[in-house]
C-alpha atoms as a PDB file:
ATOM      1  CA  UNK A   1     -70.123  79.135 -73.397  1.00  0.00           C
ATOM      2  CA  UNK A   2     -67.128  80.263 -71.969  1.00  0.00           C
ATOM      3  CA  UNK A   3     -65.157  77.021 -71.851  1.00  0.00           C
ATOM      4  CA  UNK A   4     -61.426  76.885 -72.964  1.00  0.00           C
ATOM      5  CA  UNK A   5     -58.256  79.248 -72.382  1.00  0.00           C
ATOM      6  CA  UNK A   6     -58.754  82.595 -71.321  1.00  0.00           C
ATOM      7  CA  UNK A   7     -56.796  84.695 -73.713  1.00  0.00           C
ATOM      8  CA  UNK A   8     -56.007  88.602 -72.423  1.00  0.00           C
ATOM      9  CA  UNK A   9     -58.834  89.472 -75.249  1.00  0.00           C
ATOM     10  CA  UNK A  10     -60.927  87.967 -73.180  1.00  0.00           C
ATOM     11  CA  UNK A  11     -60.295  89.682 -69.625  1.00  0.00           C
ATOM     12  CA  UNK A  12     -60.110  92.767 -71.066  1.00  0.00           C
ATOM     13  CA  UNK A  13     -63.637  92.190 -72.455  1.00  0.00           C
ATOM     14  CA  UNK A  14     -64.518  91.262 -69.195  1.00  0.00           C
ATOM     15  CA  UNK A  15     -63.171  94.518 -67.264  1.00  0.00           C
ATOM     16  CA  UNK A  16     -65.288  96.437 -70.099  1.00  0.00           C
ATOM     17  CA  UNK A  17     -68.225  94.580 -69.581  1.00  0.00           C
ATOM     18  CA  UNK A  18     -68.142  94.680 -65.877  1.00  0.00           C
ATOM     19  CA  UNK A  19     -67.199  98.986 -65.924  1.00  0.00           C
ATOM     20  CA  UNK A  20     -70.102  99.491 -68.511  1.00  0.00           C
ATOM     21  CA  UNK A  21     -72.586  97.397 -65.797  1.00  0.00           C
ATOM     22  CA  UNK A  22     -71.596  99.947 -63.131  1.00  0.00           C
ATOM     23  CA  UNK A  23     -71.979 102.715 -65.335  1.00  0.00           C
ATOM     24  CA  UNK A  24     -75.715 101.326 -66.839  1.00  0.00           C
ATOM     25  CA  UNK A  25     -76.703 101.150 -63.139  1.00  0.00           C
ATOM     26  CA  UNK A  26     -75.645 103.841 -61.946  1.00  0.00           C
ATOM     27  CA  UNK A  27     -77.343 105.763 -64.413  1.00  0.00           C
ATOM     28  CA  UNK A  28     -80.336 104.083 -63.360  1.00  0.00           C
ATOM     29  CA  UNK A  29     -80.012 103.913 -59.794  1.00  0.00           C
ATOM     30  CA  UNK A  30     -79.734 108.083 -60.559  1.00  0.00           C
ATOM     31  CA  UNK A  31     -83.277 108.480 -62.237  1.00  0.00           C
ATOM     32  CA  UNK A  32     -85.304 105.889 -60.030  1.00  0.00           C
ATOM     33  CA  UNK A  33     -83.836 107.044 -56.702  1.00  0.00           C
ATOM     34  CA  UNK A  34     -82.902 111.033 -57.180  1.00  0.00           C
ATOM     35  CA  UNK A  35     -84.172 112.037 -60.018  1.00  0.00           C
ATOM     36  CA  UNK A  36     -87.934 111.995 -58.482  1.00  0.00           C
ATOM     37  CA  UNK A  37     -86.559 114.514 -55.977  1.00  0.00           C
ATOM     38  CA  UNK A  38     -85.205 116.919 -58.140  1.00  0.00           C
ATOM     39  CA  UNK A  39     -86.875 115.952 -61.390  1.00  0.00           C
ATOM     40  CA  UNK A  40     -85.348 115.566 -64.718  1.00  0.00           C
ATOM     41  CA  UNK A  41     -86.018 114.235 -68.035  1.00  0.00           C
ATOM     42  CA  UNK A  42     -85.022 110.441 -70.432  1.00  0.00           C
ATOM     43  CA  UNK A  43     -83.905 112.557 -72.806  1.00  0.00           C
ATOM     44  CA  UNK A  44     -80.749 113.945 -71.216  1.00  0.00           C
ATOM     45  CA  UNK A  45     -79.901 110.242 -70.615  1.00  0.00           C
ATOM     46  CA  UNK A  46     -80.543 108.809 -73.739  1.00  0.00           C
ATOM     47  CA  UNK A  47     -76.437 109.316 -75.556  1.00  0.00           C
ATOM     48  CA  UNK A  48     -74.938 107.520 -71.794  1.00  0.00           C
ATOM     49  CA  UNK A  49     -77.426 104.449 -72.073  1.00  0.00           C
ATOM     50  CA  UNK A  50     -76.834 104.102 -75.771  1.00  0.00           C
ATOM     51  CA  UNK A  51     -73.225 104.122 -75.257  1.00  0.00           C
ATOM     52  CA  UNK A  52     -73.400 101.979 -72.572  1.00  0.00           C
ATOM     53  CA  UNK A  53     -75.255  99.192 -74.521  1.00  0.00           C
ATOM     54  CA  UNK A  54     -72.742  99.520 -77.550  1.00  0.00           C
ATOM     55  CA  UNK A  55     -69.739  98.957 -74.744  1.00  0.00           C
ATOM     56  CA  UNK A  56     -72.168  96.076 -73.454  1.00  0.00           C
ATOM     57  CA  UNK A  57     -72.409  94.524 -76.716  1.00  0.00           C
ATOM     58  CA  UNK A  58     -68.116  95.456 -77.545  1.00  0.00           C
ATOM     59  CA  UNK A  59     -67.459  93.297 -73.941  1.00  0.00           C
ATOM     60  CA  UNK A  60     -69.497  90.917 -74.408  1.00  0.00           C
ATOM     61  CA  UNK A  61     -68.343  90.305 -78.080  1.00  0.00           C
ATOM     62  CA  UNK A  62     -64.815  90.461 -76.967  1.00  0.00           C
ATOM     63  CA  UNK A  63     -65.357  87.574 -73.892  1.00  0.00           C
ATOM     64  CA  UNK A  64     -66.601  85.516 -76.653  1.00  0.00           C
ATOM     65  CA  UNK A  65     -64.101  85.897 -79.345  1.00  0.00           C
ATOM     66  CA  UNK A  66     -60.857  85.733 -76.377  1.00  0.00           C
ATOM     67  CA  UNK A  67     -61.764  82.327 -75.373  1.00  0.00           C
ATOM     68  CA  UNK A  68     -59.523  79.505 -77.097  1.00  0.00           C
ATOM     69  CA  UNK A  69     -61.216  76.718 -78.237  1.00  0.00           C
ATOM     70  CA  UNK A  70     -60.025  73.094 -76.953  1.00  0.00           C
ATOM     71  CA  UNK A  71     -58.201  71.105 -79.946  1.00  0.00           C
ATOM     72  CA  UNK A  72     -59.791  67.758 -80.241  1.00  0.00           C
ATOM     73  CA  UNK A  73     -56.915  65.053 -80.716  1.00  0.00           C
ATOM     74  CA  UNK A  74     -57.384  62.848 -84.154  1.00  0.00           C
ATOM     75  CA  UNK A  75     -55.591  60.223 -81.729  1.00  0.00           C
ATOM     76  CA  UNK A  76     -58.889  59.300 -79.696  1.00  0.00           C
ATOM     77  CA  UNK A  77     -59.969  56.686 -81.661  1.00  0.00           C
END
């Protein structure tokens, strides 16, 4: 999926997609682990998850489109 040259498009994508991760799981990790303790609601997490998808989605969209496809050589034959 990811094979060619690694254009900047690409690693920036990658740093976006990777902070967004940390941020979706730490989110999370906040509601399943704390949140029982002290008790709290979806709701007031709802805008951060959202957001957090559409960054997943803006990463992952930018990895894809920063990759350089190989040229095939018409000299092969």
């Amino acid at each position: 999926m990811f094979k060619g040259e690694k254009t900047r498009v690409f690693w920036w994508g990658l740093v976006i997609f990777g902070v967004t991760l940390i941020g979706l799981f730490s989110f999370l990790w906040y509601y399943f682990v704390l949140d029982h303790i002290y008790g709290s609601d979806w709701r007031y997490y709802v805008p951060f998850i959202f957001g957090d998808v559409v960054f997943l989605l803006i990463g992952f969209y930018m990895m894809m489109s920063g990759v350089k496809k190989e040229a095939k050589s018409q000299l092969q034959a």
